[in-house]
N, C-alpha and C. Protein backbone atom coordinates (compact mmCIF):
# COMPACT_ATOMS: atom_id res chain seq x y z
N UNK A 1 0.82 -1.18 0.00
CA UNK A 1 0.00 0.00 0.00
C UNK A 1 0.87 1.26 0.00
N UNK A 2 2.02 1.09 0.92
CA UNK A 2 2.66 2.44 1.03
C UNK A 2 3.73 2.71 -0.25
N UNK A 3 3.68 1.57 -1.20
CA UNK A 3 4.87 1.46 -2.01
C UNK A 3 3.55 2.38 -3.18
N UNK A 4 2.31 1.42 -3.04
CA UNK A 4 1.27 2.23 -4.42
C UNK A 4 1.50 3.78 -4.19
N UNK A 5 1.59 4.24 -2.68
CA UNK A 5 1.15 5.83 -2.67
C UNK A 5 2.23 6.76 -3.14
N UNK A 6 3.31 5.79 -3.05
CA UNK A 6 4.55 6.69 -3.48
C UNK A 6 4.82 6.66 -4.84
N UNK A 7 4.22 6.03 -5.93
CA UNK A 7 4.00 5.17 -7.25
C UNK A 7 2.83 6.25 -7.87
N UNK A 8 1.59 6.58 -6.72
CA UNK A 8 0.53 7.69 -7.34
C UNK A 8 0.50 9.04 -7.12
N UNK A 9 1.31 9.27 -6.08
CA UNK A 9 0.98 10.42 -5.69
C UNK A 9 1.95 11.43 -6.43
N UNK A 10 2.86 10.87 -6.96
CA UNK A 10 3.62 11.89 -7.90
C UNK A 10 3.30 11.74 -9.46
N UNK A 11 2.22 10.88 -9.68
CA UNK A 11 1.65 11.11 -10.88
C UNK A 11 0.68 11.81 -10.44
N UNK A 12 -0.03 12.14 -9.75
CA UNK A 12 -1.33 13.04 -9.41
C UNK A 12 -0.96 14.27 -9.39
N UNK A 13 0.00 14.19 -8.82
CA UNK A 13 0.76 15.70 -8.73
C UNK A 13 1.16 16.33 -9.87
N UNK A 14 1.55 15.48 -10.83
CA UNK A 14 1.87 15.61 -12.38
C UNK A 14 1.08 15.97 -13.16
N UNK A 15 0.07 15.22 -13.03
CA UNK A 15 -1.55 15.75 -14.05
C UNK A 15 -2.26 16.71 -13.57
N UNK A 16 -1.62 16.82 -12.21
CA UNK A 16 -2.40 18.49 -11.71
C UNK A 16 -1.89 19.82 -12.10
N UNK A 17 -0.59 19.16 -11.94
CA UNK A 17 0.53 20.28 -12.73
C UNK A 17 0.39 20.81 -14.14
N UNK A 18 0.06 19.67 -14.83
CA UNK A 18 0.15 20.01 -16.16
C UNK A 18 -0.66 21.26 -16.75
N UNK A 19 -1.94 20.98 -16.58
CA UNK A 19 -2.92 21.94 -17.00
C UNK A 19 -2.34 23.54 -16.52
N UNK A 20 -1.94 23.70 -15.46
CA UNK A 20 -1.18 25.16 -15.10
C UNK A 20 0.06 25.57 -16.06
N UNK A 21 1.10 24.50 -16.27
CA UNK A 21 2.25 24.72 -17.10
C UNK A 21 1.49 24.93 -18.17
N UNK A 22 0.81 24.23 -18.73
CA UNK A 22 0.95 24.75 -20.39
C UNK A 22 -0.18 26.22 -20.22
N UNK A 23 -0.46 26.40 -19.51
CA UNK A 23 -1.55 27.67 -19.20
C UNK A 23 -0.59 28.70 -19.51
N UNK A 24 0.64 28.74 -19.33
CA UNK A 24 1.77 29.19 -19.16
C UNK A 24 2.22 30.38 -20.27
N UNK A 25 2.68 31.51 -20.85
CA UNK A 25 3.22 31.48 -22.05
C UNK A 25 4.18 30.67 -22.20
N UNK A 26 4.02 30.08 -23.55
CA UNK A 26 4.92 29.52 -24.25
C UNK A 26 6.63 29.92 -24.39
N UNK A 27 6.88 31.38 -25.24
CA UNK A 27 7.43 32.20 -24.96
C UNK A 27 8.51 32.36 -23.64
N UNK A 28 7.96 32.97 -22.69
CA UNK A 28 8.65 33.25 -21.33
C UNK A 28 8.64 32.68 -20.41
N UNK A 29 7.42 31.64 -20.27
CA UNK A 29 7.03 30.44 -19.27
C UNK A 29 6.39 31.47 -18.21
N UNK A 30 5.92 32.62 -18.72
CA UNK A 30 5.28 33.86 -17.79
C UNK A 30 3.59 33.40 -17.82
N UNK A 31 2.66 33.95 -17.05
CA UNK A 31 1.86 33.57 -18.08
C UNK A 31 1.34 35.46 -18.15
N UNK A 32 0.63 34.54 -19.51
CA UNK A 32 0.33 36.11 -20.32
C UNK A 32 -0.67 37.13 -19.71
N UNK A 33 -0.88 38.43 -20.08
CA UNK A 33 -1.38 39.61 -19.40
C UNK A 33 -2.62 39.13 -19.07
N UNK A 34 -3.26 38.52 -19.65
CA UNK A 34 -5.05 38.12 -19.89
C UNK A 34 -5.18 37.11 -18.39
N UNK A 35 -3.57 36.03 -18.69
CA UNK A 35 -3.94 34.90 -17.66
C UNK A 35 -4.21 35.44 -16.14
N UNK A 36 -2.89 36.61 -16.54
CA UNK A 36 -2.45 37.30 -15.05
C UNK A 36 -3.90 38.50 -14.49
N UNK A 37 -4.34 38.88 -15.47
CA UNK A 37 -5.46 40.08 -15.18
C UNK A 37 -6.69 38.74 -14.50
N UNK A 38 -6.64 37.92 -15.04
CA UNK A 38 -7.98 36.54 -14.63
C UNK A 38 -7.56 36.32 -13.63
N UNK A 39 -6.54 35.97 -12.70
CA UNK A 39 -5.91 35.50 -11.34
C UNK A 39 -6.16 36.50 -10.33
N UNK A 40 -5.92 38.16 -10.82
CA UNK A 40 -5.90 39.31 -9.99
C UNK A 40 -7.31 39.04 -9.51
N UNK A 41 -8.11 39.50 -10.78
CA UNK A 41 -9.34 39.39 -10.53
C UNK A 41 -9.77 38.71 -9.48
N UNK A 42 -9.53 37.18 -9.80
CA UNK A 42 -9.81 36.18 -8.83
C UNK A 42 -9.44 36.22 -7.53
N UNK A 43 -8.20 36.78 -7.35
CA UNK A 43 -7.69 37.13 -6.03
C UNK A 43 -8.44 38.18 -5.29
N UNK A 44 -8.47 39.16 -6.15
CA UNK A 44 -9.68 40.11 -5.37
C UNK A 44 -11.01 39.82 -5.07
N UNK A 45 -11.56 39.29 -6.20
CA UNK A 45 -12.90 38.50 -5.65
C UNK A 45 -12.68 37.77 -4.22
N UNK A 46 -11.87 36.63 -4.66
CA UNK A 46 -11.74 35.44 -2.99
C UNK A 46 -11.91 37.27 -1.68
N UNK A 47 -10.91 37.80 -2.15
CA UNK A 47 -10.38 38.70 -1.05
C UNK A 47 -12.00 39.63 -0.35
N UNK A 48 -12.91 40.15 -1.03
CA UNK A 48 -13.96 40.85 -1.13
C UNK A 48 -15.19 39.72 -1.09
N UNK A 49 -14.28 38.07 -1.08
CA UNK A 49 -15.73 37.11 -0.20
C UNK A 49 -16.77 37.53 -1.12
N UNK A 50 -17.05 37.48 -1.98
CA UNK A 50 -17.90 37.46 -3.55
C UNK A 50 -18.35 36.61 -3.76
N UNK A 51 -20.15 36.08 -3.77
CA UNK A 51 -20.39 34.71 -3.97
C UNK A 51 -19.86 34.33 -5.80
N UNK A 52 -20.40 33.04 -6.00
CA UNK A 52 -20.20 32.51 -7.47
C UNK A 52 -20.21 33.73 -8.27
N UNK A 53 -21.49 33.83 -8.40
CA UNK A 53 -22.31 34.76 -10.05
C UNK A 53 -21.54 36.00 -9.67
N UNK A 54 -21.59 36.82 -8.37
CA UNK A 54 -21.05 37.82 -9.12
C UNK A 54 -19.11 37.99 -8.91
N UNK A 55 -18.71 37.04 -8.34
CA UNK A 55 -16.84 36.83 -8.85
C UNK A 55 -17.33 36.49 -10.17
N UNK A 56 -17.86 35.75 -11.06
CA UNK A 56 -17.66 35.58 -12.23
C UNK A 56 -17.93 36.74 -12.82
N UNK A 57 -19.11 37.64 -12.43
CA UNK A 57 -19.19 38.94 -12.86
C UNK A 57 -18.12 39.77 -12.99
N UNK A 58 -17.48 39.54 -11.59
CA UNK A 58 -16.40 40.77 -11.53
C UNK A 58 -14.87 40.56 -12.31
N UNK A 59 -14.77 39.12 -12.54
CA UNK A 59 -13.44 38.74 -13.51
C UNK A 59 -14.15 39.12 -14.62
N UNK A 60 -15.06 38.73 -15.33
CA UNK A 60 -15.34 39.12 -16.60
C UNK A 60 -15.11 40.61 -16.87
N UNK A 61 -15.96 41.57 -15.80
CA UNK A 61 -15.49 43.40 -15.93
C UNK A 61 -14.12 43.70 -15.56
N UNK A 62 -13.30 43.21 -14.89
CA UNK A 62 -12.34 43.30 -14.38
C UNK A 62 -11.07 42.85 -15.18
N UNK A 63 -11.42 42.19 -15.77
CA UNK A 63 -10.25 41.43 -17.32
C UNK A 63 -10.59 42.51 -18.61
N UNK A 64 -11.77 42.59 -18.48
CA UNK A 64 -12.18 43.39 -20.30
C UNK A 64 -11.59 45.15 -19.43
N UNK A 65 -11.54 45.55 -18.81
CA UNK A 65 -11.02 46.67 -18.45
C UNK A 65 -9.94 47.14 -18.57
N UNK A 66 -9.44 45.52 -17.68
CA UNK A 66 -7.77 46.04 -18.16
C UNK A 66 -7.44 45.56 -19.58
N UNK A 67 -8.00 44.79 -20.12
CA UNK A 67 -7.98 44.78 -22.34
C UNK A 67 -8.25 46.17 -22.75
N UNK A 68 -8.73 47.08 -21.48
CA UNK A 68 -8.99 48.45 -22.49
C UNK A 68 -8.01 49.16 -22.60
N UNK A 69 -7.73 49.31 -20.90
CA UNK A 69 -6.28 49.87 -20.85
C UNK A 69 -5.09 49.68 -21.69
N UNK A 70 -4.77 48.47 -21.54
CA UNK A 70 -3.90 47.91 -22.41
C UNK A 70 -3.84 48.08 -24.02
N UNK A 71 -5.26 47.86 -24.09
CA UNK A 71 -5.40 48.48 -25.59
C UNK A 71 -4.96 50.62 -26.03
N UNK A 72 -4.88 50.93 -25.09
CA UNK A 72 -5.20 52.84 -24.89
C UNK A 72 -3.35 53.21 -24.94
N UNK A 73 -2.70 52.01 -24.86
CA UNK A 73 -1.48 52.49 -24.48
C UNK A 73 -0.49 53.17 -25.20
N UNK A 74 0.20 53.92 -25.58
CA UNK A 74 0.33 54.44 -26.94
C UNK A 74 1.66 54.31 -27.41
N UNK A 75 2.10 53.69 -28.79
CA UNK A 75 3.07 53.11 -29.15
C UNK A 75 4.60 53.32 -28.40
N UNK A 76 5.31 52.96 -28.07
CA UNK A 76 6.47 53.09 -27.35
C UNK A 76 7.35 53.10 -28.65
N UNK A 77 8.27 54.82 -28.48
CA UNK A 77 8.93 55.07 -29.58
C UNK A 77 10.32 55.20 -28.62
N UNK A 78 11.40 54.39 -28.87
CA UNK A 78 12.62 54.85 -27.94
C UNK A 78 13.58 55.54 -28.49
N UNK A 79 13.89 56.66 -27.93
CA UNK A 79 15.03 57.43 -28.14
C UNK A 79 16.19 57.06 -27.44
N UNK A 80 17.30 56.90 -28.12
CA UNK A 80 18.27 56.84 -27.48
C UNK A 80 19.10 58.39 -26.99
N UNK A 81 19.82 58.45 -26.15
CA UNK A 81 20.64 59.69 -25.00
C UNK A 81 20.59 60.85 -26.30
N UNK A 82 21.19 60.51 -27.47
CA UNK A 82 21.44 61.66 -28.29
C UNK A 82 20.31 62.67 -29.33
N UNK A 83 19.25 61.24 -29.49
CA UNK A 83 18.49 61.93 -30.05
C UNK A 83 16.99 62.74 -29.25
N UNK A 84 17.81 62.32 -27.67
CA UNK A 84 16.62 62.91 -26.88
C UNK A 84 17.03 64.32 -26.59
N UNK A 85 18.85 64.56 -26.85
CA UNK A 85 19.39 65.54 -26.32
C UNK A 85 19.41 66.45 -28.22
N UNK A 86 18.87 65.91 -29.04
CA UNK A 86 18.50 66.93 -30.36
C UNK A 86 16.98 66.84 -30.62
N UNK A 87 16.32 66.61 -29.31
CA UNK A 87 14.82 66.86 -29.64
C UNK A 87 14.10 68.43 -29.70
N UNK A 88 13.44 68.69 -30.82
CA UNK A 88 13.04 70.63 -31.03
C UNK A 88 12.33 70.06 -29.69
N UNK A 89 11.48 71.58 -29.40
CA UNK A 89 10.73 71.94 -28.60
C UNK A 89 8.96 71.22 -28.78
N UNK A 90 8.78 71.09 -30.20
CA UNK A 90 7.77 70.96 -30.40
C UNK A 90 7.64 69.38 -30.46
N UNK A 91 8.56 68.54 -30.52
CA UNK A 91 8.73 67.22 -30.39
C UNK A 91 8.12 66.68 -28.81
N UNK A 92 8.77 67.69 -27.93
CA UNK A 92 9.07 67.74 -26.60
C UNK A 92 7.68 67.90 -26.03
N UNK A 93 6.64 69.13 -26.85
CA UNK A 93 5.70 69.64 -26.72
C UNK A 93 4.36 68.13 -26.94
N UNK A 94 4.85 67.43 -28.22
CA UNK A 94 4.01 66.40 -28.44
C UNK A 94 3.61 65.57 -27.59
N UNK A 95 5.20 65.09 -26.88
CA UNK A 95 5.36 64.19 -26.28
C UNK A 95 4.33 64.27 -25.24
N UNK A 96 4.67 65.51 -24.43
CA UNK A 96 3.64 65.84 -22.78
C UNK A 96 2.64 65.67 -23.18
N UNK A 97 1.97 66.17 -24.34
CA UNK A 97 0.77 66.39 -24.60
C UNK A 97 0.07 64.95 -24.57
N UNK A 98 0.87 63.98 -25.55
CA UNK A 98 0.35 62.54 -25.62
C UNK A 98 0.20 61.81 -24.42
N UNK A 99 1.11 62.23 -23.72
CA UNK A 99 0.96 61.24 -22.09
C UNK A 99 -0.09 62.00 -21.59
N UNK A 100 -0.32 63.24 -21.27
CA UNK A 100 -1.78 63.88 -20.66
C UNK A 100 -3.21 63.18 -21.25
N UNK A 101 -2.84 62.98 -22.91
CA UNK A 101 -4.30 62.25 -23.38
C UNK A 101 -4.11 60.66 -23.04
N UNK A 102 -3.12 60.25 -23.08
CA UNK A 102 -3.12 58.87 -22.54
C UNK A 102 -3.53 58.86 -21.02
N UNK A 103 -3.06 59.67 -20.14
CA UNK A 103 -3.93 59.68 -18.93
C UNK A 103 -5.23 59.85 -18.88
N UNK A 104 -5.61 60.94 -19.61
CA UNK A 104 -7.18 61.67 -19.77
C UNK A 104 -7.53 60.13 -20.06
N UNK A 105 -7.10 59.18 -21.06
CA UNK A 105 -7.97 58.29 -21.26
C UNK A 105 -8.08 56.81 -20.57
N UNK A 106 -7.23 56.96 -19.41
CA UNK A 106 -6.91 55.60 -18.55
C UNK A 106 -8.20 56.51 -17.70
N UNK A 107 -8.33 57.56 -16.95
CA UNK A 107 -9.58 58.21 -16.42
C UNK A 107 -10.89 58.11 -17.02
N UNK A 108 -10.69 58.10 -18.14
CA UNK A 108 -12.38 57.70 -18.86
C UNK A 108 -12.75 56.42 -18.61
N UNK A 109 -11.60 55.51 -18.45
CA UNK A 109 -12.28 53.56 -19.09
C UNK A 109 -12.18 53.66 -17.54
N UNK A 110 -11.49 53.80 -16.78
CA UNK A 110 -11.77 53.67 -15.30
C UNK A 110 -12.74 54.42 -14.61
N UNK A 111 -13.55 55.42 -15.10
CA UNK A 111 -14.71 55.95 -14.88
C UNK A 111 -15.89 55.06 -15.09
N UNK A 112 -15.46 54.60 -16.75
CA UNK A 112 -16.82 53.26 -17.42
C UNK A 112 -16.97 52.68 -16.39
N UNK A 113 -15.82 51.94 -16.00
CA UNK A 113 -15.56 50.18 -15.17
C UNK A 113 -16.01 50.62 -13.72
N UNK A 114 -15.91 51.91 -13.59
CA UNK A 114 -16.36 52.24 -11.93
C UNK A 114 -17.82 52.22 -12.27
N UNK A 115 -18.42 52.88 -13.82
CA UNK A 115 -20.14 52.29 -13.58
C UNK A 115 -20.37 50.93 -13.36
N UNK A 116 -19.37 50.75 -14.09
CA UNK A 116 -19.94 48.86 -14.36
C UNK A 116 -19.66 47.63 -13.33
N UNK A 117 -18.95 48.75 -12.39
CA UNK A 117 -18.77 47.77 -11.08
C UNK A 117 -19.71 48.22 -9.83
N UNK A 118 -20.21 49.85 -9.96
CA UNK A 118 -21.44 50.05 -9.26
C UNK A 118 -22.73 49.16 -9.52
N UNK A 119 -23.26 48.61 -10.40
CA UNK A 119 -24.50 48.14 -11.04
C UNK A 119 -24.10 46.15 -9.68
N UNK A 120 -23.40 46.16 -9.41
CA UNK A 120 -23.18 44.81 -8.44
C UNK A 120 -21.98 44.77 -7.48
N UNK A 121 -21.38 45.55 -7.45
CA UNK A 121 -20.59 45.90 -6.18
C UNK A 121 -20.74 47.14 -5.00
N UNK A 122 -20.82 46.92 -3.75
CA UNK A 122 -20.97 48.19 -2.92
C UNK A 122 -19.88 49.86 -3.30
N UNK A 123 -20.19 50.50 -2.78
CA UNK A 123 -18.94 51.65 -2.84
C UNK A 123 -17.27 51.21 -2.02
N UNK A 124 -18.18 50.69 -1.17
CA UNK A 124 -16.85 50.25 0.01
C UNK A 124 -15.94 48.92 -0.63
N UNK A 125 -16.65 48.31 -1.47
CA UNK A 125 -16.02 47.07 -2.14
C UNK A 125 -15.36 47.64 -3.40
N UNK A 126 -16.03 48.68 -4.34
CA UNK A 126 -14.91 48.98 -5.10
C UNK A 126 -14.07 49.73 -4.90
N UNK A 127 -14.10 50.48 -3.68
CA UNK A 127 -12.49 51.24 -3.16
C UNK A 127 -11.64 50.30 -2.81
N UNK A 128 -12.17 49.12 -2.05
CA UNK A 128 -11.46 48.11 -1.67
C UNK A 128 -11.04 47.14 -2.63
N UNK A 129 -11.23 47.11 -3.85
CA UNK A 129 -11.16 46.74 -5.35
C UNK A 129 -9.70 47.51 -5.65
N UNK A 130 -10.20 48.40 -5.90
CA UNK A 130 -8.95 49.88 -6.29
C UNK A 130 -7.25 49.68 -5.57
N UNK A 131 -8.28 49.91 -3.89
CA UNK A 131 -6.58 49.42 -3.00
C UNK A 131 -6.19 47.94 -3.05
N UNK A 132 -6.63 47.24 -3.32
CA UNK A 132 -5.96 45.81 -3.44
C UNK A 132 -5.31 45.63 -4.82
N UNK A 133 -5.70 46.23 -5.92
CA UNK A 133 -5.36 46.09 -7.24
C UNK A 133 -3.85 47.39 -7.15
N UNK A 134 -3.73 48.23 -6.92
CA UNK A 134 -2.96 49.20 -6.13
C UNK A 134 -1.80 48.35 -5.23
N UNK A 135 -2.23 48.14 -4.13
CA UNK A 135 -1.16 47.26 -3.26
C UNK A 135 -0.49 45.70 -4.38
N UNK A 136 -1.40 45.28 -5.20
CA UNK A 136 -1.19 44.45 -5.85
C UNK A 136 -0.03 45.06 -7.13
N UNK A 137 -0.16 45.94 -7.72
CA UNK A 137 0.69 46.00 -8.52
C UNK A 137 2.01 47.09 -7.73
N UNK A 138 2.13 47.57 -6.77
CA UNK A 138 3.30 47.91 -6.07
C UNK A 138 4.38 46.88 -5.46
N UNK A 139 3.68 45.88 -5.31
CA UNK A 139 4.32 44.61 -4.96
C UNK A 139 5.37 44.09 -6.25
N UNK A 140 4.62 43.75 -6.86
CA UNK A 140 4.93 43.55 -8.44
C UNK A 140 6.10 44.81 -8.82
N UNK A 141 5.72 45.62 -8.72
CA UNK A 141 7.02 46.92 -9.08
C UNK A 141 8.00 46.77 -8.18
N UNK A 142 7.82 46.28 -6.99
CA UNK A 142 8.75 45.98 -5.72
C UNK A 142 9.79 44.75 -6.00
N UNK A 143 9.57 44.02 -6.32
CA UNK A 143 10.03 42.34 -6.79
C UNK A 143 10.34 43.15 -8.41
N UNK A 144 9.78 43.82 -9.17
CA UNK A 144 10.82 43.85 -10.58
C UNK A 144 11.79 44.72 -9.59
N UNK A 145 12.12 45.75 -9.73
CA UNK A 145 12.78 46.32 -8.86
C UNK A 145 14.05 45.50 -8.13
N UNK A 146 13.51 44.48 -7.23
CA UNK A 146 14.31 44.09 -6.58
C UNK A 146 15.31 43.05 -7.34
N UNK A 147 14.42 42.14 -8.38
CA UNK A 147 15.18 41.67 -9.44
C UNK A 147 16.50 42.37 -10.24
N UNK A 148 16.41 44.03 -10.44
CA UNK A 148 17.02 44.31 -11.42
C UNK A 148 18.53 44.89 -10.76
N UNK A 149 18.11 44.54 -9.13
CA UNK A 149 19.37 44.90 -8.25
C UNK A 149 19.59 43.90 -7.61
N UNK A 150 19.92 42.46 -8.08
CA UNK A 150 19.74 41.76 -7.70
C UNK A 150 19.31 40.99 -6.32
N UNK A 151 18.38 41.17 -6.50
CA UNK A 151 17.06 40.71 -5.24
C UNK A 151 17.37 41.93 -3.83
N UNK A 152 17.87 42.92 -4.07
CA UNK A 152 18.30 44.25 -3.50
C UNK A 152 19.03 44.13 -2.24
N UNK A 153 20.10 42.72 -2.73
CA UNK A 153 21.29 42.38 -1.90
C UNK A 153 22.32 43.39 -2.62
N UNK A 154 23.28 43.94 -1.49
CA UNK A 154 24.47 44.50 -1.95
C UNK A 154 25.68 43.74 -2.06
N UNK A 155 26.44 43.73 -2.96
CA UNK A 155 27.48 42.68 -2.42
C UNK A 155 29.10 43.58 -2.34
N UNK A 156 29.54 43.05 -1.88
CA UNK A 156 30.77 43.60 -1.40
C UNK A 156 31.32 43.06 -0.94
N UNK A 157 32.40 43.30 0.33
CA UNK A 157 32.95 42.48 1.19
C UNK A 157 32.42 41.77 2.61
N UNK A 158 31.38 41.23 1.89
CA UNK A 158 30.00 39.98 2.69
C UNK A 158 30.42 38.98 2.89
N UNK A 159 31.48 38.27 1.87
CA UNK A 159 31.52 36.35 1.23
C UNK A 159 31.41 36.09 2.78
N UNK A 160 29.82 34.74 2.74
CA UNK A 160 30.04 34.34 4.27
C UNK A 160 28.72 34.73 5.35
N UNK A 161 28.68 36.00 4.77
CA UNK A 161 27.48 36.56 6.12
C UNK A 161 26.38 36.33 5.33
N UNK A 162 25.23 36.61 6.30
CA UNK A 162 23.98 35.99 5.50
C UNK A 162 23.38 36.97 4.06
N UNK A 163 23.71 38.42 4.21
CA UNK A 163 23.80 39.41 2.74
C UNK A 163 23.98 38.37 1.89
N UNK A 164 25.00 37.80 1.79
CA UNK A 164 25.12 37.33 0.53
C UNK A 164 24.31 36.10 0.06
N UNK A 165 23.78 36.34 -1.17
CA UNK A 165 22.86 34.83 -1.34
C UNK A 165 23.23 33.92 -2.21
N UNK A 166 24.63 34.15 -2.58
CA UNK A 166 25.19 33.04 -3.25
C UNK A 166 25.33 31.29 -2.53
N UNK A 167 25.23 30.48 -3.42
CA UNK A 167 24.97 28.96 -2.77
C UNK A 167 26.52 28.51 -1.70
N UNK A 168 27.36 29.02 -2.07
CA UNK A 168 29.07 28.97 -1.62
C UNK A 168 29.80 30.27 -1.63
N UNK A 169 30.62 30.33 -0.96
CA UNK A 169 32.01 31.45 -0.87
C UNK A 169 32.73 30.99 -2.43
N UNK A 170 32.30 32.17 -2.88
CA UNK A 170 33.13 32.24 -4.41
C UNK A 170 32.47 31.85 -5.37
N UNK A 171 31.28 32.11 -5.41
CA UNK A 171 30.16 31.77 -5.99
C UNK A 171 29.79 32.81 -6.66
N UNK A 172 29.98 33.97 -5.56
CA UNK A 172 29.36 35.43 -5.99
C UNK A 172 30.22 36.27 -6.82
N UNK A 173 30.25 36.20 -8.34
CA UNK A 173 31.32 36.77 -8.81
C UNK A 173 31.49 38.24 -8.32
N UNK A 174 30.59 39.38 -7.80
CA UNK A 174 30.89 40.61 -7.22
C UNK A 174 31.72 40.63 -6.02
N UNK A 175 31.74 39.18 -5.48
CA UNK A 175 32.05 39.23 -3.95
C UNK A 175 33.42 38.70 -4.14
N UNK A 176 34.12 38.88 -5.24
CA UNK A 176 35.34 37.94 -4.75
C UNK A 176 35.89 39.14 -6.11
């Protein structure tokens, strides 16, 4: 019996797994904006104790919202150091202007979605919507962030103390 459980239980674990991995992007093994906006959702629902019908309500408004956003975003043109430092005035002038209407218009679809979340959510539940989606993506900026400094360990002359998160002494190519 105890030999079967050790024989099933890591195939169970396997076929449970699966369906999440390939949910996955392909690509980055991330999963994609749509998967991740459906999870938030879901997380906020569980969080705001939402029966069935209307969590399904609120992922459905809550996913097509942020498809709007996402859709509103406006092409990303990169300048590199020199041609930002030979930009006229009126280039400069465009630019502000376009991010003000790109704001003006993240304020409109989040005006819509605030009707469309009044018609089945309280007032107190969609502020509490707002700050969890808020605390939720500061986190997220917190962890990229901390990634891009590596996990916002310093390294130096650490090799040894717990700062350092290398697996061994001499591991850490900064630290040696």
């Amino acid at each position: 019996m105890k030999k079967l459980f050790k024989f099933i239980l890591p195939m169970l674990m396997a076929i449970i797994a699966i369906p999440a991995i390939q949910a996955k992007d392909k690509k980055s093994g991330r999963p994609s904006r749509e998967q991740f906006a459906e999870v938030q959702a879901k997380k906020i629902a569980e969080d705001l104790k939402l029966d069935e019908n209307t969590t399904k309500q609120f992922v459905a408004t809550f996913t097509q919202c942020q498809k709007e956003i996402w859709a509103s975003a406006p092409q990303k043109i990169r300048k590199n150091k020199d041609q930002k430092a030979s930009m006229t005035e009126a280039e400069a002038t465009q630019i502000i202007k376009d991010r003000f209407a790109h704001r003006q218009k993240i304020n409109e679809i989040q005006e819509k979605y605030y009707n469309e979340y009044s018609k089945f959510l309280t007032q107190r539940q969609i502020l509490r919507v707002y700050n969890l989606e808020k605390k939720m993506m500061d986190k997220m900026f917190r962890q990229h962030m901390d990634g891009r400094r590596g996990n916002g360990q310093k390294h130096g002359k650490h090799r040894g103390t717990p700062q350092c998160n290398a697996p061994a002494p001499g591991a850490c190519t900064p630290c040696n």
